[in-house]
N, C-alpha and C. Protein backbone atom coordinates (compact mmCIF):
# COMPACT_ATOMS: atom_id res chain seq x y z
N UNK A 1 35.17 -0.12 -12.46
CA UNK A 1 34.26 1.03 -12.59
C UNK A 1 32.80 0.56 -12.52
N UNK A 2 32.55 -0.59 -13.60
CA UNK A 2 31.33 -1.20 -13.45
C UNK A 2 30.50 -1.75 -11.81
N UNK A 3 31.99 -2.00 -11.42
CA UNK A 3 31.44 -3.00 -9.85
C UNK A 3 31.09 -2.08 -9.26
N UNK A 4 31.97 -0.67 -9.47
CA UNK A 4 31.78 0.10 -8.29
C UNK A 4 30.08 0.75 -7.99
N UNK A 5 29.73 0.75 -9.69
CA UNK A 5 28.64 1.34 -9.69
C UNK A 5 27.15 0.53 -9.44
N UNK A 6 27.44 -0.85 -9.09
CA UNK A 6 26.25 -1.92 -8.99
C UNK A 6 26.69 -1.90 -7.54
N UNK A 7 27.55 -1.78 -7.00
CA UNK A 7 27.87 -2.06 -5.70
C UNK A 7 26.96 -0.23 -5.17
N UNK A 8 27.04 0.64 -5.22
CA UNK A 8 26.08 2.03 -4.81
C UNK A 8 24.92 1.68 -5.06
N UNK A 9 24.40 1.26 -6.42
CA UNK A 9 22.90 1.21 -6.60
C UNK A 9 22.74 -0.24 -5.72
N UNK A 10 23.48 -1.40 -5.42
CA UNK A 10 23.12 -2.04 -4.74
C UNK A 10 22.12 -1.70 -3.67
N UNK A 11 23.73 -0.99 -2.49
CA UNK A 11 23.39 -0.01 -1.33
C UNK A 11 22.22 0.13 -1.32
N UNK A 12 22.05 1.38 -2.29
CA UNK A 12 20.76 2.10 -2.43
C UNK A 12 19.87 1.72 -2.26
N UNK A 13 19.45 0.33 -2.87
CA UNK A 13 18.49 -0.30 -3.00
C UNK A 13 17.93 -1.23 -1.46
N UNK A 14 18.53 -1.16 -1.32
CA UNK A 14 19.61 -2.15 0.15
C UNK A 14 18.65 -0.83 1.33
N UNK A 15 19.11 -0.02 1.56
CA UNK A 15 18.34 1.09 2.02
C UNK A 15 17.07 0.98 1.81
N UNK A 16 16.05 1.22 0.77
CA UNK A 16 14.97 1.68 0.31
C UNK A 16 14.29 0.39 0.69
N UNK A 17 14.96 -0.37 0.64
CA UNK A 17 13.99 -1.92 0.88
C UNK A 17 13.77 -2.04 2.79
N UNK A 18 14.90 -1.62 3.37
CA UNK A 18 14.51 -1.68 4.72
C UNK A 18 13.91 -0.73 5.37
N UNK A 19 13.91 0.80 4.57
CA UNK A 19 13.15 1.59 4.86
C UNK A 19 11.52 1.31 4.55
N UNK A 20 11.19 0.46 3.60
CA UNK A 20 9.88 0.34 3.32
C UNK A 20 9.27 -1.04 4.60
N UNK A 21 10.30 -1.44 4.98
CA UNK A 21 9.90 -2.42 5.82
C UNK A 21 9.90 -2.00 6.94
N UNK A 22 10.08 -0.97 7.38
CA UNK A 22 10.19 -0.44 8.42
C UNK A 22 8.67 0.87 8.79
N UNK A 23 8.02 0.80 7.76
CA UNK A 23 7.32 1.88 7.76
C UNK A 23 5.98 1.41 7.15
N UNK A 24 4.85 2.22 6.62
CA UNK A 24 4.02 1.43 6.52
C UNK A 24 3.42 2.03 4.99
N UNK A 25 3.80 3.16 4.61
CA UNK A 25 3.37 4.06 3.58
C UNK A 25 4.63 3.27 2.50
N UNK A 26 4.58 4.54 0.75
CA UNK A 26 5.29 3.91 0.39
C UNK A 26 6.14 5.22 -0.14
N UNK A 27 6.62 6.06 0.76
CA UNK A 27 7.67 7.67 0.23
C UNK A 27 8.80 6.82 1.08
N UNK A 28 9.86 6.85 0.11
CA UNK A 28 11.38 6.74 0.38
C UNK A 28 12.25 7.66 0.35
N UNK A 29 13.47 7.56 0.08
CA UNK A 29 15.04 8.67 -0.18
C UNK A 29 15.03 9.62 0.38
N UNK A 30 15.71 10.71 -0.01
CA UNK A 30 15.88 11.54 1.04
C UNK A 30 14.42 12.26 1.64
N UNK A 31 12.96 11.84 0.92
CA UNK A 31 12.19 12.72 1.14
C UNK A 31 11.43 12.08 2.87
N UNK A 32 11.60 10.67 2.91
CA UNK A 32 11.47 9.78 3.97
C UNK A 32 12.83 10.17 5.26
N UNK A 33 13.68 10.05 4.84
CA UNK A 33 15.06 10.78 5.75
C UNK A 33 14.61 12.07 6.57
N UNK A 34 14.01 13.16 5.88
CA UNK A 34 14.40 14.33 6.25
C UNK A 34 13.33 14.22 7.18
N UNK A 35 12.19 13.42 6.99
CA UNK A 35 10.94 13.81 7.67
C UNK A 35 11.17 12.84 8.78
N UNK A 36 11.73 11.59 9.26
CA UNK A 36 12.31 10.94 10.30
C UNK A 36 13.37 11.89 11.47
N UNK A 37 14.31 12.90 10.47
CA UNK A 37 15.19 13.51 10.92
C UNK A 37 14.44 15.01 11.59
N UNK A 38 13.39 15.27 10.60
CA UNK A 38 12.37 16.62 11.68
C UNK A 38 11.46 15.92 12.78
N UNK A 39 11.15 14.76 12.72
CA UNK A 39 10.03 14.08 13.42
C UNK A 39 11.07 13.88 15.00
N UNK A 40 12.55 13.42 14.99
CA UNK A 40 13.08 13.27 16.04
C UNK A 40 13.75 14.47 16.78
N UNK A 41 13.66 15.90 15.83
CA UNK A 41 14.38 17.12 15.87
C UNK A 41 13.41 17.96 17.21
N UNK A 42 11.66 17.36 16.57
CA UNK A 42 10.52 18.35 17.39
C UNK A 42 9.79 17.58 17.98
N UNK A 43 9.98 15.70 18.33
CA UNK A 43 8.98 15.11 19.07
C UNK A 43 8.24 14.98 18.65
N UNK A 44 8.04 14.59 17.31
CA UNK A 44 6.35 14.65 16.83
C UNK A 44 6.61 12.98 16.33
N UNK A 45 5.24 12.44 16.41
CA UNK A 45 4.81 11.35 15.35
C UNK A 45 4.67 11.27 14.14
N UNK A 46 4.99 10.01 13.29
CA UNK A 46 4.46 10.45 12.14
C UNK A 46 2.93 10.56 11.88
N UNK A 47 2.00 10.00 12.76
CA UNK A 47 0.91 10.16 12.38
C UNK A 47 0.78 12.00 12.72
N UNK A 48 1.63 12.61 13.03
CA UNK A 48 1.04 13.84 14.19
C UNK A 48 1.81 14.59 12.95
N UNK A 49 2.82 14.65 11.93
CA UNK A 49 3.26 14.83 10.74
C UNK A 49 3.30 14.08 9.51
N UNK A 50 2.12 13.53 9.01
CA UNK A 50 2.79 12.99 7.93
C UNK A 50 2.53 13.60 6.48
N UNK A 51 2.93 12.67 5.82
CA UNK A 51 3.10 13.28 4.48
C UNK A 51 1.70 13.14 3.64
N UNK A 52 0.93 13.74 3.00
CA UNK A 52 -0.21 13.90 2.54
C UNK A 52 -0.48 12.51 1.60
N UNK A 53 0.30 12.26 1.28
CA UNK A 53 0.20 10.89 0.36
C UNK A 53 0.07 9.26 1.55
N UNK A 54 0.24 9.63 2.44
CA UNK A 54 -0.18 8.50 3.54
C UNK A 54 -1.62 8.41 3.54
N UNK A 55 -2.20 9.56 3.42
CA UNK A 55 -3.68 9.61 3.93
C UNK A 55 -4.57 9.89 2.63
N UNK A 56 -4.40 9.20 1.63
CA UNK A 56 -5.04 9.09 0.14
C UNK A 56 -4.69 8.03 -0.53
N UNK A 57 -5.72 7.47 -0.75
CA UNK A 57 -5.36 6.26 -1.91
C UNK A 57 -6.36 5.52 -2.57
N UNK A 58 -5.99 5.55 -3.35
CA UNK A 58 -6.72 5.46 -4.99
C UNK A 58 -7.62 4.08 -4.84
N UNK A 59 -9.43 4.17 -4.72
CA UNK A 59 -9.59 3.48 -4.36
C UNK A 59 -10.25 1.94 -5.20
N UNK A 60 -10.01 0.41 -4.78
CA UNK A 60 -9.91 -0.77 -5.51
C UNK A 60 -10.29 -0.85 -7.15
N UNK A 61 -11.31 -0.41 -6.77
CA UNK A 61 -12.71 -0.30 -8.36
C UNK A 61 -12.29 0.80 -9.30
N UNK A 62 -11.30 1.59 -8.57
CA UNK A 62 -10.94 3.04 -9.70
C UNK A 62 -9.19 2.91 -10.47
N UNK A 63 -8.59 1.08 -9.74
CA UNK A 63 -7.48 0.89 -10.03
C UNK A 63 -6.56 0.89 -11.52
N UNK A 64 -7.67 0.76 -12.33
CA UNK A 64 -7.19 1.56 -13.57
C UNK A 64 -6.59 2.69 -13.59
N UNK A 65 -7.06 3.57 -12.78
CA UNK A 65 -6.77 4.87 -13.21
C UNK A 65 -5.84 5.24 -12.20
N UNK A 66 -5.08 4.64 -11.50
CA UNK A 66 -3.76 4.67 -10.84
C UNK A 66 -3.01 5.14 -10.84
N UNK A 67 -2.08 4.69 -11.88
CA UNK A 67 -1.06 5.31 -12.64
C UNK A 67 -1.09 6.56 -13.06
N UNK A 68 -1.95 7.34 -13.78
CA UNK A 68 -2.61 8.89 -14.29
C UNK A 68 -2.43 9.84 -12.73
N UNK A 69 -3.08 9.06 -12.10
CA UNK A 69 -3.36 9.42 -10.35
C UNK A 69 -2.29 9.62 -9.56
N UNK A 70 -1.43 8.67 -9.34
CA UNK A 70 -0.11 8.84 -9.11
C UNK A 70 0.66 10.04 -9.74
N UNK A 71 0.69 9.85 -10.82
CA UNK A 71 1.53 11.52 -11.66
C UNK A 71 1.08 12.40 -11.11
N UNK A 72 -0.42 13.03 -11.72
CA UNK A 72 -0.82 14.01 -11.02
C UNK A 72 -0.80 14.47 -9.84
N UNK A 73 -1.16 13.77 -8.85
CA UNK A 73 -0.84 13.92 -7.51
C UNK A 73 0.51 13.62 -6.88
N UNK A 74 1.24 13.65 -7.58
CA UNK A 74 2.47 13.30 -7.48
C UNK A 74 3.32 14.25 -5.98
N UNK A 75 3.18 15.53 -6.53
CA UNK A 75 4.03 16.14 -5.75
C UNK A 75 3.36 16.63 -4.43
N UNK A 76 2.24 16.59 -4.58
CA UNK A 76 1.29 16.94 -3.69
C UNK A 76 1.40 15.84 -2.79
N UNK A 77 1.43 14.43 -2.94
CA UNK A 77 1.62 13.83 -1.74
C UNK A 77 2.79 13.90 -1.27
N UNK A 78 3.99 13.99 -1.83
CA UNK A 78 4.55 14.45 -0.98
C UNK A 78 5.23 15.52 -0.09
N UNK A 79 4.07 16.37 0.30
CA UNK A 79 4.38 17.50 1.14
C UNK A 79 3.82 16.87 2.60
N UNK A 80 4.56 17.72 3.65
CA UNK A 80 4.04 17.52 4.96
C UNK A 80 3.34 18.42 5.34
N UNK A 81 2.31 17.29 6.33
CA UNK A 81 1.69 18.69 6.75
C UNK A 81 2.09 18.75 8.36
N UNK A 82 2.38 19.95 8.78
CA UNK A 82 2.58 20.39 10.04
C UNK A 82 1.53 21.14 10.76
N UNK A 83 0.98 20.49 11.62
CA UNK A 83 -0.23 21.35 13.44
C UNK A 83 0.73 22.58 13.71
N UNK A 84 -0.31 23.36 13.71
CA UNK A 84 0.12 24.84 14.18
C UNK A 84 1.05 24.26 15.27
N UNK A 85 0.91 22.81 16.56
CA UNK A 85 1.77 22.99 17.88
C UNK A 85 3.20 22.82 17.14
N UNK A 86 3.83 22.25 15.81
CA UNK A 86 4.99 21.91 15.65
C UNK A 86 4.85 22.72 14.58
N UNK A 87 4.49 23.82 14.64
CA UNK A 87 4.98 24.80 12.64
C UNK A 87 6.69 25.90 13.09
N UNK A 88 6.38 26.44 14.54
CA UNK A 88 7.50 27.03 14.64
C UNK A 88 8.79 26.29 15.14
N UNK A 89 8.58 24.80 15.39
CA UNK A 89 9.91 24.37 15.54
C UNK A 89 10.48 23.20 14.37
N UNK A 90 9.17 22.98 13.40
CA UNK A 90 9.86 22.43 12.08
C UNK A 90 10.45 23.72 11.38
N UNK A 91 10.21 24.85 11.54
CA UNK A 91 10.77 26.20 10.80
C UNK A 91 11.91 26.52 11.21
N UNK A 92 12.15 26.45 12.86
CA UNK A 92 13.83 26.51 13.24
C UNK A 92 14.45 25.25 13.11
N UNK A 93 14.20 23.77 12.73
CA UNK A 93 14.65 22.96 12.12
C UNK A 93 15.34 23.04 10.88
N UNK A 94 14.35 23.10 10.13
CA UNK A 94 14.65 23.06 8.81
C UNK A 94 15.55 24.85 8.09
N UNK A 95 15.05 25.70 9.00
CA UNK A 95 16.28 26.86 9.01
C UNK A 95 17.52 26.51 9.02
N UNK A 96 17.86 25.92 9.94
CA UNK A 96 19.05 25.94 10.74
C UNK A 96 19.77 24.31 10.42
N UNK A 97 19.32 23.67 9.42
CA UNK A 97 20.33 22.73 9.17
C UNK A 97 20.12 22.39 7.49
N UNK A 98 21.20 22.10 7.29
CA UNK A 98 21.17 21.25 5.78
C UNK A 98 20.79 20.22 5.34
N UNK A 99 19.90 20.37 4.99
CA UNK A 99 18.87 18.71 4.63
C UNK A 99 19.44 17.75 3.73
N UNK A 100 20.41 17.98 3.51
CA UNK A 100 20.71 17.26 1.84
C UNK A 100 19.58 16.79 1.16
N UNK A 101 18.74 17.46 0.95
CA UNK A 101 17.00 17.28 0.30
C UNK A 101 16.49 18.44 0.28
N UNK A 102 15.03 18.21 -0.48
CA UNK A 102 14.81 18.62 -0.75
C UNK A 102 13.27 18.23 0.03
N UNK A 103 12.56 19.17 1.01
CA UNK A 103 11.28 18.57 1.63
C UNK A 103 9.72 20.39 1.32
N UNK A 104 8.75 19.66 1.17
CA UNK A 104 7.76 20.73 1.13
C UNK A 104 6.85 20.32 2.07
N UNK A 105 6.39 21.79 2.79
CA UNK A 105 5.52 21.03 3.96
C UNK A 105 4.08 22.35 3.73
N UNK A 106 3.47 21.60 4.67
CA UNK A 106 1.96 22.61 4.93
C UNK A 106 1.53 23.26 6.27
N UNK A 107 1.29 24.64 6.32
CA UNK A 107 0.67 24.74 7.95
C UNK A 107 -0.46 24.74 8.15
N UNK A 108 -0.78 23.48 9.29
CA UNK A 108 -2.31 23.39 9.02
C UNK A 108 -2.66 23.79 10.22
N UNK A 109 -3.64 24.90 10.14
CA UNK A 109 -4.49 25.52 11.41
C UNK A 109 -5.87 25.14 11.34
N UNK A 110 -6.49 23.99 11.74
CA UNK A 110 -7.70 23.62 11.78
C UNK A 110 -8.81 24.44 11.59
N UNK A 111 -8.49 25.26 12.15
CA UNK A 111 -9.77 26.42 12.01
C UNK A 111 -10.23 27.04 10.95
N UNK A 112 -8.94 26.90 10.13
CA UNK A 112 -9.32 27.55 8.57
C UNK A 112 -9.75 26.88 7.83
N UNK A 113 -10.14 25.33 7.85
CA UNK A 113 -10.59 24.60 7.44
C UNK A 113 -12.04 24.21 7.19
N UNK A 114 -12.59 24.26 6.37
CA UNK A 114 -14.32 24.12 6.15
C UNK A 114 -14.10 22.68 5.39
N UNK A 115 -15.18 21.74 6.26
CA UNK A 115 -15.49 20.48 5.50
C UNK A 115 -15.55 20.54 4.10
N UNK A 116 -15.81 19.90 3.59
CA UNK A 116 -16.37 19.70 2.05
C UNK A 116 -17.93 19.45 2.32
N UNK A 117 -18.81 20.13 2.47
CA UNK A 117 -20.35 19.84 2.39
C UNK A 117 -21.03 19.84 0.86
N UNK A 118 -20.60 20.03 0.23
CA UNK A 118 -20.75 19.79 -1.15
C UNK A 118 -20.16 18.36 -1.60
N UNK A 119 -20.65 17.36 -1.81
CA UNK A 119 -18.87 16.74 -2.24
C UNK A 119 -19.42 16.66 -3.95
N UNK A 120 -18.29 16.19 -4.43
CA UNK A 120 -18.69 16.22 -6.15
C UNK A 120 -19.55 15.21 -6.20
N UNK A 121 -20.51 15.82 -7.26
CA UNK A 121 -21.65 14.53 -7.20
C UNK A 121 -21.10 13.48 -8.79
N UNK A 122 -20.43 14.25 -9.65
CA UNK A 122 -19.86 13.56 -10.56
C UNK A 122 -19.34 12.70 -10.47
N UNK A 123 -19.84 11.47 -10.66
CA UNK A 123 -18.66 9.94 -10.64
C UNK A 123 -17.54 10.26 -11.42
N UNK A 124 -17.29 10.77 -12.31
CA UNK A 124 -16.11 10.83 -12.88
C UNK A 124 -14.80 11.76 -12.78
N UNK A 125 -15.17 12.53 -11.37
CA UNK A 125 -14.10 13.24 -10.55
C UNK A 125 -13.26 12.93 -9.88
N UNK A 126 -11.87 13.18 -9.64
CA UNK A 126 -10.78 12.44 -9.11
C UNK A 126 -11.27 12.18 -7.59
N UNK A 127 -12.04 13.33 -7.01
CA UNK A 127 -12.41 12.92 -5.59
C UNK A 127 -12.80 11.61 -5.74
N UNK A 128 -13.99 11.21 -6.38
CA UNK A 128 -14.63 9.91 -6.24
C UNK A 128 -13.56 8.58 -6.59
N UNK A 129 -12.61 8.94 -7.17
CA UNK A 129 -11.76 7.39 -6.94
C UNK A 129 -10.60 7.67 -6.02
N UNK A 130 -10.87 8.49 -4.97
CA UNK A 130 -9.85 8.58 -3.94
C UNK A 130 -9.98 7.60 -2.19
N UNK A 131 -9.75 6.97 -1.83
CA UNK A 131 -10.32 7.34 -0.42
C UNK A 131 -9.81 7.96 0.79
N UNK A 132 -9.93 8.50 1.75
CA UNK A 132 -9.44 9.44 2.56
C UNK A 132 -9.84 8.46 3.86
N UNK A 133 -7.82 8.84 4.80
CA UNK A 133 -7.47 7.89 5.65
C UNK A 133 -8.73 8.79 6.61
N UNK A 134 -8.95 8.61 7.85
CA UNK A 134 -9.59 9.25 8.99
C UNK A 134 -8.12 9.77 9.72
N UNK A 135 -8.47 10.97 9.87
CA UNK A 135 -7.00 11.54 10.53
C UNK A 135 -7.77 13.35 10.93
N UNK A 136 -7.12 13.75 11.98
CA UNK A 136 -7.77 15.06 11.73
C UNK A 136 -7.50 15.78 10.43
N UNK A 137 -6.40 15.38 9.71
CA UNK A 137 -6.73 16.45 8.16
C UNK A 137 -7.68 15.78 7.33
N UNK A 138 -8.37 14.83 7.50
CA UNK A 138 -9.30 14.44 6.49
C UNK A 138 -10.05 15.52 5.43
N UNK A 139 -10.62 16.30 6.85
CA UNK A 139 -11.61 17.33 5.69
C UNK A 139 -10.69 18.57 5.12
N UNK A 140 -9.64 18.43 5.63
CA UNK A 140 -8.85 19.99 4.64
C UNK A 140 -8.44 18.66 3.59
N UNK A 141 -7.76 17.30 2.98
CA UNK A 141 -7.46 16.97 2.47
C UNK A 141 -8.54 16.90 1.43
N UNK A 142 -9.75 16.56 1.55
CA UNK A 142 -10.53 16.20 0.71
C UNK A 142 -11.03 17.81 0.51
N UNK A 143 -11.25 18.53 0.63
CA UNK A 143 -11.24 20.04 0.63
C UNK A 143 -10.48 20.69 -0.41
N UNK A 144 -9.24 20.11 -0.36
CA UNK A 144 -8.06 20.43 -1.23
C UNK A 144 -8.33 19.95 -2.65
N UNK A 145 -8.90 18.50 -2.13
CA UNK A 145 -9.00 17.84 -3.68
C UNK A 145 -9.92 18.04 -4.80
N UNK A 146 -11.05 18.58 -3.71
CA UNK A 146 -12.52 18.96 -4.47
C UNK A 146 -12.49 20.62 -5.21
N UNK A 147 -11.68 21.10 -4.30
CA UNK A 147 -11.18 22.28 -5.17
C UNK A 147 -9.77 22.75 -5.95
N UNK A 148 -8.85 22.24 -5.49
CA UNK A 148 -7.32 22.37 -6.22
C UNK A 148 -7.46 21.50 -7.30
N UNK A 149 -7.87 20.22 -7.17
CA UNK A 149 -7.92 19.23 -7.75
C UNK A 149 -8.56 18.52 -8.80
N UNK A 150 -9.64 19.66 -9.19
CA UNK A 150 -11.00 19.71 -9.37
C UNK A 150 -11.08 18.42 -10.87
N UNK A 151 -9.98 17.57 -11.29
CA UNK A 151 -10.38 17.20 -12.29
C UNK A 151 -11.03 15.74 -12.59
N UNK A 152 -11.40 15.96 -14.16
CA UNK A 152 -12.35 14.69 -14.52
C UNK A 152 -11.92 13.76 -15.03
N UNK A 153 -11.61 12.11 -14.71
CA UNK A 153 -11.10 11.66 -15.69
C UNK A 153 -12.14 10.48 -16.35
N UNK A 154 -12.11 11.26 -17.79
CA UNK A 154 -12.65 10.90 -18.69
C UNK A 154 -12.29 10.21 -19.55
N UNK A 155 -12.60 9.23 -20.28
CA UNK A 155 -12.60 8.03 -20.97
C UNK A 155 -12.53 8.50 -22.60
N UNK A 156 -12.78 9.70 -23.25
CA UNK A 156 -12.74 10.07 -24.69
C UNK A 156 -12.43 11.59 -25.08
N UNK A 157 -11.40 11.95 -25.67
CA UNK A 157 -11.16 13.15 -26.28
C UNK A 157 -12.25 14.08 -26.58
N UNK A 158 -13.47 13.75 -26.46
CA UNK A 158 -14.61 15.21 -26.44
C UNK A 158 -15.48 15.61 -24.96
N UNK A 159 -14.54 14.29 -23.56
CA UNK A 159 -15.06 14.91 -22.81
C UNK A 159 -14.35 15.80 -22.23
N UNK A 160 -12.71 15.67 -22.78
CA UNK A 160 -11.74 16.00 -22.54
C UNK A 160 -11.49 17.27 -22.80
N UNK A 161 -12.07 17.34 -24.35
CA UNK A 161 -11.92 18.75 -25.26
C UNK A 161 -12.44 19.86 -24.09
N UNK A 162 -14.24 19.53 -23.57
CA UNK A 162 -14.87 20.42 -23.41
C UNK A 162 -14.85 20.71 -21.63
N UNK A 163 -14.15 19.84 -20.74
CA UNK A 163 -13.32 19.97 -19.80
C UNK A 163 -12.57 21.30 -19.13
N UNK A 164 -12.77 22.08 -18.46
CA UNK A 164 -11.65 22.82 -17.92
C UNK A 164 -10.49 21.78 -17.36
N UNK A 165 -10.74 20.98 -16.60
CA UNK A 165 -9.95 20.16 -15.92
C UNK A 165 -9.78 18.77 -15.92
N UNK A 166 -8.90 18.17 -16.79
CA UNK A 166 -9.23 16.73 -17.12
C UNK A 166 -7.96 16.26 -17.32
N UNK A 167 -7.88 14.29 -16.86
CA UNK A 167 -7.17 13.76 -17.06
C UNK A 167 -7.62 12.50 -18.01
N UNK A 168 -6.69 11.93 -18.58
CA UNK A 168 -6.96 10.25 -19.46
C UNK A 168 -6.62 9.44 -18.83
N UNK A 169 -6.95 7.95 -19.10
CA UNK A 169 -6.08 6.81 -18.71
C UNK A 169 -4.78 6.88 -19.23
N UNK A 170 -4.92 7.77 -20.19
CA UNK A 170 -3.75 7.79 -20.92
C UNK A 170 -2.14 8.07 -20.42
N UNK A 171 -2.91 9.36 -19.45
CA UNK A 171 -2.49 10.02 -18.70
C UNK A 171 -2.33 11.26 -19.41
N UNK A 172 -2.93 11.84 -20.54
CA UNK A 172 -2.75 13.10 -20.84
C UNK A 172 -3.69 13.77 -19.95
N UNK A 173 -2.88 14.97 -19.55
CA UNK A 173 -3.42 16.08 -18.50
C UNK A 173 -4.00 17.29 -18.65
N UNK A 174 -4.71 17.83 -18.32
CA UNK A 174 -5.42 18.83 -18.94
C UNK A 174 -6.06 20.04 -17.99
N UNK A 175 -5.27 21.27 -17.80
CA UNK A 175 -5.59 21.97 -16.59
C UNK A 175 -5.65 23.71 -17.52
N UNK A 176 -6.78 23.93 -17.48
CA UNK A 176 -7.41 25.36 -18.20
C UNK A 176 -7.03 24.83 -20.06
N UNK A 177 -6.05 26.14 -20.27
CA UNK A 177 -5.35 25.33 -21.96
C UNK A 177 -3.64 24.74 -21.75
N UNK A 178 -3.56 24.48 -20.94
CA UNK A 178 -2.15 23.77 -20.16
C UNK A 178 -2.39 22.12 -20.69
N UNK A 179 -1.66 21.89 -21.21
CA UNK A 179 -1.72 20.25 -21.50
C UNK A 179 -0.68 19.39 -21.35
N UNK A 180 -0.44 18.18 -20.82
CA UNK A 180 1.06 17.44 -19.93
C UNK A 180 0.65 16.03 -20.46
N UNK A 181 2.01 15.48 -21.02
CA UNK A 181 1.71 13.67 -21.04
C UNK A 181 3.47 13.57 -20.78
N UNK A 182 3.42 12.81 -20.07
CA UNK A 182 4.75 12.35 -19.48
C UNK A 182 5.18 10.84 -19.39
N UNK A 183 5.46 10.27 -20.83
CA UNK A 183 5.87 8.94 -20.82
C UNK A 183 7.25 8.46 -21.15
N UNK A 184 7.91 9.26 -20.24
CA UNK A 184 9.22 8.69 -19.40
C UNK A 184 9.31 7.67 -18.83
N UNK A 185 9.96 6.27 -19.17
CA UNK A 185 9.75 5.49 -18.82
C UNK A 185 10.02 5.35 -16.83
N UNK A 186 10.61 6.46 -16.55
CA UNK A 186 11.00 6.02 -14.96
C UNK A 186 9.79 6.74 -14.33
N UNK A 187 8.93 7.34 -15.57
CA UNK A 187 7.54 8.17 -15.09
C UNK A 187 6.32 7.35 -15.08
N UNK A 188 6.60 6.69 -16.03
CA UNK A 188 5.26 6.19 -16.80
C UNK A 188 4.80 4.69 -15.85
N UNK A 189 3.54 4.40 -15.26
CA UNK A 189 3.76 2.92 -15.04
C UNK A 189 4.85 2.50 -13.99
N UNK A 190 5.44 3.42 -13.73
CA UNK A 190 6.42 3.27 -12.60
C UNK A 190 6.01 2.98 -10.93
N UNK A 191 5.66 1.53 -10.71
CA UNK A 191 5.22 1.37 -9.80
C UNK A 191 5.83 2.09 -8.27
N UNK A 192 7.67 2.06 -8.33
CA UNK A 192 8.53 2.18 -7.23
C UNK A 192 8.10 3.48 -7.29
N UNK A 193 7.59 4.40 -8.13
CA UNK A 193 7.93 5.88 -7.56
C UNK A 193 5.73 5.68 -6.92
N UNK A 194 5.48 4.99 -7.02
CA UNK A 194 4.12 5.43 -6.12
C UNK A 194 4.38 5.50 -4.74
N UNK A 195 3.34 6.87 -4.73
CA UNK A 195 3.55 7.66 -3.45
C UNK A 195 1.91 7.52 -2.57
N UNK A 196 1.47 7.15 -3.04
CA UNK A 196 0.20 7.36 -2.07
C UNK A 196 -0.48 6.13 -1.35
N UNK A 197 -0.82 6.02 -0.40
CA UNK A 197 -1.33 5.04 0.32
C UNK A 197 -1.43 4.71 1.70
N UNK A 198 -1.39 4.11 2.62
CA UNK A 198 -0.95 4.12 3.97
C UNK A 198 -1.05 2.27 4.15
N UNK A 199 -0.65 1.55 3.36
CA UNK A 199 -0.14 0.54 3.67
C UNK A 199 0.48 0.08 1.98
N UNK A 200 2.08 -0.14 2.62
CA UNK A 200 3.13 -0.47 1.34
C UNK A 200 2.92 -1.82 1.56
């Protein structure tokens, strides 16, 4: 019973290691599968689809705050984003077959997109310890971040208190009166589940 079950997570592992060598970001399992399996379904590249967490990453000097960064942005990197030329045939894709997954994507029509001409002037905004790959979504990504994203991470419980939007090193989270700390160990510090970057 024991063998059987070191012998699967072996596998598994066995997988995830040649998939990361094979690629250059660091999203694996089925969420890496499905998007190989739409990318060969509609002809597209991955640069021409990829996953939002390719084109963000947390930058050298702000590496403390990583980990916090990773959570939060967690699910957000991994969505795809799809060009209006491939939105109606990732839609009869992903209609019409069973993913054994679970994938979230974006439709991006350039046009609706306004730079960020403002950018946050606050050093202590998540924009400023991000950096953004050059790709045509650059400015809806950083767009996204300066407004969806809008938070501060602050170093002491009274900048935190008086915050609409704030995170800790701690990683306690803080969005309106919504408050999140998630120290699960397969959460917490969990290097394998980082998702953001464009070189693993």
């Amino acid at each position: 019973m024991q063998l059987n079950e070191f012998t699967t997570q072996l596998n598994s592992t066995t997988e995830e290691l040649q998939l990361l060598r094979s690629q250059k970001n660091n999203i694996t399992g089925d969420t890496a599968r499905i998007r190989q399996e739409i990318l060969q379904a509609v002809g597209a590249t991955e640069e021409e689809i990829p996953f939002v967490g390719e084109l963000i990453k947390v930058r050298t000097e702000a590496s403390v705050w990583e980990p916090v960064i990773e959570q939060l942005l967690h699910s957000f990197a991994l969505r795809l984003i799809v060009p209006e030329a491939y939105y109606q045939q990732v839609n009869q894709y992903v209609r019409q077959h069973d993913l054994r997954g679970r994938i979230v994507y974006q439709r991006f029509a350039p046009k609706e997109v306004a730079p960020v001409i403002m950018q946050p002037n606050d050093e202590q905004t998540l924009w400023h310890k991000l950096d953004f790959k050059k790709s045509p979504y650059r400015d809806w990504l950083e767009s996204e971040i300066s407004t969806r994203y809008d938070y501060l991470c602050v170093e002491n419980l009274e900048s935190f208190r008086l915050a609409i939007k704030a995170v800790t090193r701690e990683g306690l989270m803080k969005n309106g009166n919504r408050h999140e700390k998630d120290d699960r160990p397969k959460v917490k510090n969990n290097r394998s589940r980082y998702v953001l970057g464009w070189d693993n």
